[in-house]
N, C-alpha and C. Protein backbone atom coordinates (compact mmCIF):
# COMPACT_ATOMS: atom_id res chain seq x y z
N UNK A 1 25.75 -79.92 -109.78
CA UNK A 1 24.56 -80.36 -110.47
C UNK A 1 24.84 -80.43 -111.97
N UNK A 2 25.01 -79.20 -112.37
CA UNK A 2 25.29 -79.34 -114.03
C UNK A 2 26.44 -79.65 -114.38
N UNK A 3 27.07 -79.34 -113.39
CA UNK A 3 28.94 -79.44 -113.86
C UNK A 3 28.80 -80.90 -113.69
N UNK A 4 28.11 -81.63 -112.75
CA UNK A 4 28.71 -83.24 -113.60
C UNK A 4 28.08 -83.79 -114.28
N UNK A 5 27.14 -83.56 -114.97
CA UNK A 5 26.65 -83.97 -115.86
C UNK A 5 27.51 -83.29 -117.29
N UNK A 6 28.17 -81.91 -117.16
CA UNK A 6 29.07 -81.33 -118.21
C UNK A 6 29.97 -82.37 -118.11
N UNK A 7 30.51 -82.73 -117.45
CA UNK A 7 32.36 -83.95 -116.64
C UNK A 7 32.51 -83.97 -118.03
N UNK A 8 31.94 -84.72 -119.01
CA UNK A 8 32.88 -85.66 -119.56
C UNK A 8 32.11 -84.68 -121.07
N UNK A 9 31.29 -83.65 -120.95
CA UNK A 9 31.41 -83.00 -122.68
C UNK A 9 32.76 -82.57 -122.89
N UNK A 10 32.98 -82.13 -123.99
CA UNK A 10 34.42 -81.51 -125.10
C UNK A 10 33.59 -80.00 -124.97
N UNK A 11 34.31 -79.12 -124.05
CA UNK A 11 34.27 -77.75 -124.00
C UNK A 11 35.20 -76.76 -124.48
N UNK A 12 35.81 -77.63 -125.26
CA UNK A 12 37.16 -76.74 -126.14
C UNK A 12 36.95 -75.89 -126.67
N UNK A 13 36.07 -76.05 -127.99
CA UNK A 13 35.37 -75.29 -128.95
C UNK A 13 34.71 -74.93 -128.88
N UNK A 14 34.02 -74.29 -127.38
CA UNK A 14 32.56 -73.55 -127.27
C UNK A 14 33.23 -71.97 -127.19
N UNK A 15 32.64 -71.03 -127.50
CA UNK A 15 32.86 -69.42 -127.00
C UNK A 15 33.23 -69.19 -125.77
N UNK A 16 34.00 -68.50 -125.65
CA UNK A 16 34.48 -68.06 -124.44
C UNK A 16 33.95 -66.10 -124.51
N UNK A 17 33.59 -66.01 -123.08
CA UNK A 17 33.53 -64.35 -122.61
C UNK A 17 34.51 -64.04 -121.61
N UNK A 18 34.85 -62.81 -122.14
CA UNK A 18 35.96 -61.97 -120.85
C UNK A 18 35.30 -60.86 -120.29
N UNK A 19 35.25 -61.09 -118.80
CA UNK A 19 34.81 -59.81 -118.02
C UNK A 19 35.73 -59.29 -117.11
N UNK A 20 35.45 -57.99 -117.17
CA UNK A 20 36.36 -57.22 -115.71
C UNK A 20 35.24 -57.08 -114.78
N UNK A 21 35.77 -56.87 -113.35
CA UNK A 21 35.26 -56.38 -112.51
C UNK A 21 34.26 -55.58 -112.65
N UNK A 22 32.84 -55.84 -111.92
CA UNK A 22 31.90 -54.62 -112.27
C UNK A 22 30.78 -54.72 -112.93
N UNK A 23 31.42 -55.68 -114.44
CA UNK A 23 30.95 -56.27 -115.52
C UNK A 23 29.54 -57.15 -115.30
N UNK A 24 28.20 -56.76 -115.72
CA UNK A 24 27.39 -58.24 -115.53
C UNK A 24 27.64 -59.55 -116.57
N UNK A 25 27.88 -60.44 -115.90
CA UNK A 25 27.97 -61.55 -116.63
C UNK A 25 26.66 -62.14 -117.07
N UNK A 26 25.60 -62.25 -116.28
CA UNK A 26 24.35 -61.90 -116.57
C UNK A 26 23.83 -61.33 -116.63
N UNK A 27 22.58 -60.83 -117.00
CA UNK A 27 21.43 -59.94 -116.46
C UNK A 27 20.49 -60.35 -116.62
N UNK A 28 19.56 -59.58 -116.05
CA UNK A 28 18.00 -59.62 -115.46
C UNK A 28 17.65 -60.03 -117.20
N UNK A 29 16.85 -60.95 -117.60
CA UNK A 29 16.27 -60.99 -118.58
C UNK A 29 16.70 -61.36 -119.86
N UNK A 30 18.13 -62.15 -119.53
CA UNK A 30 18.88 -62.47 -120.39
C UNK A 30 18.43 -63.80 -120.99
N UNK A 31 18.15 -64.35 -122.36
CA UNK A 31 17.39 -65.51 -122.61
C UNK A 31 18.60 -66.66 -121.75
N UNK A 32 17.68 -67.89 -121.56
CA UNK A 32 18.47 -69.07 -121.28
C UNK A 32 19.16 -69.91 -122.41
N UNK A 33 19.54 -69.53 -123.39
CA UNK A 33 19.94 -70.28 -124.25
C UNK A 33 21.58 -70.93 -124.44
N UNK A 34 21.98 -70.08 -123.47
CA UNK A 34 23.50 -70.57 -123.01
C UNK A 34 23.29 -70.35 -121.65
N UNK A 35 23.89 -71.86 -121.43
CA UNK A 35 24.51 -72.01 -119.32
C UNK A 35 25.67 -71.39 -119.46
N UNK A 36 26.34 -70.59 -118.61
CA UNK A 36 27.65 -69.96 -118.58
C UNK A 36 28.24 -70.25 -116.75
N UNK A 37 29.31 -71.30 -117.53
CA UNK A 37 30.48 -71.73 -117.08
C UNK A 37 31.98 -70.86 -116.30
N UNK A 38 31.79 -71.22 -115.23
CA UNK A 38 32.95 -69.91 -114.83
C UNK A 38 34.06 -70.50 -115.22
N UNK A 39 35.04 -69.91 -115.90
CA UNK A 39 36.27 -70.72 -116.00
C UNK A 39 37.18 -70.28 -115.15
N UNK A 40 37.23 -68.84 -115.28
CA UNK A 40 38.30 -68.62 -114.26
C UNK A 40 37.75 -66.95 -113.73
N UNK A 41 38.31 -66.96 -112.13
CA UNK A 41 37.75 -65.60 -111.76
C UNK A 41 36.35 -66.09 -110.36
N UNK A 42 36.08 -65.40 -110.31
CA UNK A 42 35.09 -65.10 -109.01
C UNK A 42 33.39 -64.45 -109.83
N UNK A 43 32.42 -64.63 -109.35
CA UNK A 43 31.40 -63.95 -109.45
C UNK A 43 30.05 -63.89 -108.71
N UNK A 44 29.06 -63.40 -108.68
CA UNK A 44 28.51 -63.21 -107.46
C UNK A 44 27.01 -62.42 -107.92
N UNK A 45 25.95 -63.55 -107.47
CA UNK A 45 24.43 -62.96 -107.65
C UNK A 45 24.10 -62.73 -106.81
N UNK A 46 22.68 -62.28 -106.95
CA UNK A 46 21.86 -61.57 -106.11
C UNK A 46 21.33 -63.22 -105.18
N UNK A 47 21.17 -62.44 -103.87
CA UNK A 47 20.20 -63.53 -102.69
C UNK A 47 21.45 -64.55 -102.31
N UNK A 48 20.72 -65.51 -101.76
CA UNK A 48 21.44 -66.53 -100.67
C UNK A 48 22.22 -67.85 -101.85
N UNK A 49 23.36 -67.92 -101.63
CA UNK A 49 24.25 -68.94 -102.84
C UNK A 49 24.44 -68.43 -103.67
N UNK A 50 24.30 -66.96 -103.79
CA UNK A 50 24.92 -66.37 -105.47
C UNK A 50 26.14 -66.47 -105.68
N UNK A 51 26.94 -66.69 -105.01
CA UNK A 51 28.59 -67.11 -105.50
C UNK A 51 28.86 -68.23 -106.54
N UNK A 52 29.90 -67.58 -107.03
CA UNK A 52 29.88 -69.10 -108.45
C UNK A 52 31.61 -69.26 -108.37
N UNK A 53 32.21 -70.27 -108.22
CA UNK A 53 33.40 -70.35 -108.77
C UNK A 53 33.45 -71.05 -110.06
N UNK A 54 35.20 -70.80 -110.27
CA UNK A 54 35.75 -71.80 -111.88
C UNK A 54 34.97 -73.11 -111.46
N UNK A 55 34.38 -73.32 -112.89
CA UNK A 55 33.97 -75.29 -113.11
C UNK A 55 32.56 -75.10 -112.57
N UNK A 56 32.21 -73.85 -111.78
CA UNK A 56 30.11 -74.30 -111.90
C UNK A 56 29.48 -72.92 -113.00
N UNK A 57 28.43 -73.71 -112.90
CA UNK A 57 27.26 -73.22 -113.97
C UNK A 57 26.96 -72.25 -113.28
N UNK A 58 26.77 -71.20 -113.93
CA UNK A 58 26.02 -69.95 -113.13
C UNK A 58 24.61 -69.79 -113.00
N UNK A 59 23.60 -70.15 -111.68
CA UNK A 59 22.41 -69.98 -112.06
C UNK A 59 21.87 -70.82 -112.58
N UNK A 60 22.21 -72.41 -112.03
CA UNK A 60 21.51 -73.55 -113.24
C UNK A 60 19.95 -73.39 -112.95
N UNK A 61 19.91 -73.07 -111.61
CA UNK A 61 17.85 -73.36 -111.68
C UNK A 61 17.36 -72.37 -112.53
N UNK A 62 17.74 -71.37 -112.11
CA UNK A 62 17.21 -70.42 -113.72
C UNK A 62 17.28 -70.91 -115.25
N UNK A 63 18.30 -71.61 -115.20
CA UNK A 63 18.81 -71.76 -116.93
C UNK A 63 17.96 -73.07 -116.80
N UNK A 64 17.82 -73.33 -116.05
CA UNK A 64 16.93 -75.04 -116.32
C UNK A 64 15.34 -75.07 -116.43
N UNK A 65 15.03 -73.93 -115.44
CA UNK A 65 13.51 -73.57 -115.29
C UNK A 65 12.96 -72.15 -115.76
N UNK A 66 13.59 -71.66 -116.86
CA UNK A 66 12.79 -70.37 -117.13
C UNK A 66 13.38 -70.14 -118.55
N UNK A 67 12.57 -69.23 -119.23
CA UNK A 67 13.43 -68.88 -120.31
C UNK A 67 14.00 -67.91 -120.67
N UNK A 68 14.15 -67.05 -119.36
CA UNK A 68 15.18 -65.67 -119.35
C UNK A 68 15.52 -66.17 -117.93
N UNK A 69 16.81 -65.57 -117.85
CA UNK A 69 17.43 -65.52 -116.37
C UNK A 69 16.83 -64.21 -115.69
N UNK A 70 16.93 -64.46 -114.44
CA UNK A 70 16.19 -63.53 -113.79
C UNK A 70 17.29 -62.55 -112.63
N UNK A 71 18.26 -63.52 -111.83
CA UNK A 71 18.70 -62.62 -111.23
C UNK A 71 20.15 -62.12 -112.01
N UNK A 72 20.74 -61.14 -111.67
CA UNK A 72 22.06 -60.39 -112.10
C UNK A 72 23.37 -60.87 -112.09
N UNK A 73 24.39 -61.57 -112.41
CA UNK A 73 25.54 -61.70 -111.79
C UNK A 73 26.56 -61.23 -112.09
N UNK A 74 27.52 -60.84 -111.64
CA UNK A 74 28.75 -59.71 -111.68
C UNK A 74 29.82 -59.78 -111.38
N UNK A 75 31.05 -59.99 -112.08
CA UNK A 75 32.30 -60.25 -112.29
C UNK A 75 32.79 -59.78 -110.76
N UNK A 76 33.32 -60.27 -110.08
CA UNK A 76 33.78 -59.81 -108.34
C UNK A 76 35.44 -59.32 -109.02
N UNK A 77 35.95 -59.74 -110.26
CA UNK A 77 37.39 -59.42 -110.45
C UNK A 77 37.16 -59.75 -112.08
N UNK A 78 38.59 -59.84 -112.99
CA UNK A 78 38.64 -60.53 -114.12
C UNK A 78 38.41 -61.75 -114.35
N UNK A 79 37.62 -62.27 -114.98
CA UNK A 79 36.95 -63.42 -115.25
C UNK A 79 36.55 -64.13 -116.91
N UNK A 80 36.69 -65.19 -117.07
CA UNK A 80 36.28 -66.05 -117.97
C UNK A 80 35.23 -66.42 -117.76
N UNK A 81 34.55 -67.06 -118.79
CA UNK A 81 33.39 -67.82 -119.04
C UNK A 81 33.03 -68.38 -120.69
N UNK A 82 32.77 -69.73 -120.14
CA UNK A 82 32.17 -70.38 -121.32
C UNK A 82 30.72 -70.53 -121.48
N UNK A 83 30.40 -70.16 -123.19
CA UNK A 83 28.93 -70.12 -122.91
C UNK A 83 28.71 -71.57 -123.83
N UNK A 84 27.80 -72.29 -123.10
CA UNK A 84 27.18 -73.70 -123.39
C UNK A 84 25.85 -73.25 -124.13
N UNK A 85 26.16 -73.81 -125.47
CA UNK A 85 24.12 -74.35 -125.64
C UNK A 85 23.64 -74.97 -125.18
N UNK A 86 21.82 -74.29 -125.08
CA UNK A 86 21.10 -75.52 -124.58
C UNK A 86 21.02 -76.97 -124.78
N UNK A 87 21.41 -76.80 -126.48
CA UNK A 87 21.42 -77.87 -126.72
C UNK A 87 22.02 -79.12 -126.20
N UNK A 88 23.56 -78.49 -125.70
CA UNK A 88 24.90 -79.45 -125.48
C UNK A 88 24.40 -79.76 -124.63
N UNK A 89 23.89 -78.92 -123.48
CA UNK A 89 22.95 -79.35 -121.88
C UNK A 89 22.17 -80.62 -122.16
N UNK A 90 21.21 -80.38 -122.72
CA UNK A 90 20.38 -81.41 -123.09
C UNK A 90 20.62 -82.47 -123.65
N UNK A 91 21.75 -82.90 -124.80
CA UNK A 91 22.46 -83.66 -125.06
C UNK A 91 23.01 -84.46 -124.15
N UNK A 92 23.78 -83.66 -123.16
CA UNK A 92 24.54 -84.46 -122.23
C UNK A 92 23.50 -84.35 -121.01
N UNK A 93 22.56 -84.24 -120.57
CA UNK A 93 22.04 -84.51 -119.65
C UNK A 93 20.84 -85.96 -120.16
N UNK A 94 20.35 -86.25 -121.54
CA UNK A 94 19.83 -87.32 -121.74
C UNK A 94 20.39 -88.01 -122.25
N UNK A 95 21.91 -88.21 -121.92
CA UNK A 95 22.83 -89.77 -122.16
C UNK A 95 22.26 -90.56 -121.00
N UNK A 96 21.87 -90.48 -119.96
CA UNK A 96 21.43 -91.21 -119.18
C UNK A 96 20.10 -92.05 -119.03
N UNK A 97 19.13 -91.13 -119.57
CA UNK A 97 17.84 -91.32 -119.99
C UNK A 97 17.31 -90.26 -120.43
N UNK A 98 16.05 -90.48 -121.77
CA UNK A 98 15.69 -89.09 -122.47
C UNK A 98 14.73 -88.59 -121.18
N UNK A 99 14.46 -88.92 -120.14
CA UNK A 99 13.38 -88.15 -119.56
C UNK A 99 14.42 -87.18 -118.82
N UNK A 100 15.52 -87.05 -118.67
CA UNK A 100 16.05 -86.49 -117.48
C UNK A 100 15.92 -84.71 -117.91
N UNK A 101 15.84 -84.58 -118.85
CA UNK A 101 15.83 -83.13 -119.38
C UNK A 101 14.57 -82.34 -118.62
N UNK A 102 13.66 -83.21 -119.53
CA UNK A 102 12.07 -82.85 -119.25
C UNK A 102 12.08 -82.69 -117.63
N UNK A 103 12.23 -83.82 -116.81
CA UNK A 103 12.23 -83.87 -115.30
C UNK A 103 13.09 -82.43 -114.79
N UNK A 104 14.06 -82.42 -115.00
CA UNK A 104 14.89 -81.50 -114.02
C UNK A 104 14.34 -80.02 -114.60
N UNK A 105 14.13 -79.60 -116.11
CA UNK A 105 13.56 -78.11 -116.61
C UNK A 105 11.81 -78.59 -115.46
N UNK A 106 10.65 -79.14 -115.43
CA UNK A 106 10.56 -79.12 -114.54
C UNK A 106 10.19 -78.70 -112.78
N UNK A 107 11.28 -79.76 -113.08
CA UNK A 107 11.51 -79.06 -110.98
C UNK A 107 12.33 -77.91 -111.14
N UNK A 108 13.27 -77.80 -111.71
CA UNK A 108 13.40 -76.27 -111.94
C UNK A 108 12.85 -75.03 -111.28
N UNK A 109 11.90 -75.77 -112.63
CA UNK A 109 10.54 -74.40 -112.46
C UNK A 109 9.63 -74.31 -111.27
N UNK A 110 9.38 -75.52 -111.02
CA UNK A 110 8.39 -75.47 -109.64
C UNK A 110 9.22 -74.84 -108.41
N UNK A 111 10.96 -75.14 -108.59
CA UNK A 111 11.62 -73.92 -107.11
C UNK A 111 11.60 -72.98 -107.52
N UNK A 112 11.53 -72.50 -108.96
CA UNK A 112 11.56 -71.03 -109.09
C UNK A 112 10.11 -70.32 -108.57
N UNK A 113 9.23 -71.09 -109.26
CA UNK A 113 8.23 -70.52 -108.46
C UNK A 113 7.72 -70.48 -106.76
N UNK A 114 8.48 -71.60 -106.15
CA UNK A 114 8.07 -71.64 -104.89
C UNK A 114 9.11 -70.18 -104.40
N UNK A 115 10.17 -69.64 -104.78
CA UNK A 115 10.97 -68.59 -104.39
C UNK A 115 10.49 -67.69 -104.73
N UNK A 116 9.62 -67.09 -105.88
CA UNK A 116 9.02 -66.17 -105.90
C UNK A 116 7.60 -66.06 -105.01
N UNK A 117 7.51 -67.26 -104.27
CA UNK A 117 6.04 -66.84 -103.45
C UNK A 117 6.49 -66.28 -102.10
């Protein structure tokens, strides 16, 4: 989902994080202001699809529909990650058309809420 719409940004120069095992890469309540990118390594949230490998977004419906992340995720071994601004998201998600931002934050939100009912 997000990773191809990332395909073709310049992720050279964004921050990189190092985690060990154990480590949350997220947490409960962490603002959405960076999508974080697995680069390398394994990691693993809470509920059904929490697995993330290298090259996906961790948690895009959260980062798309809320403005803290909600569930936990946790380094399964040593791991990389790049953290994306919202901005770059949004940038590269309305090269296509400016509504696509607005649309997908969103539906987002409406699965987040249908999962919390």
């Amino acid at each position: 989902m997000l990773e191809d719409v990332l395909r073709d940004v310049d992720l050279g120069g964004l921050a990189r994080r190092v985690f060990r095992k154990g480590e949350a890469v997220i947490s409960a309540d962490t603002p959405t202001d960076l999508a974080f990118m697995l680069e390398k390594g394994k990691v693993r949230g809470a509920g059904p699809g929490g697995g993330f490998g290298p090259g996906e977004v961790m948690s895009p419906i959260e980062f798309l529909g809320s403005d803290f992340y909600e569930t936990p995720v946790v380094a399964l071994g040593p791991c990389n990650v790049i953290c994306i601004p919202r901005e770059m998201v949004r940038a590269a998600m309305d090269k296509g058309s400016p509504v696509t931002w607005v649309l997908s934050r969103s539906l987002a939100a409406e699965a987040l809420m249908a999962q919390r009912e």
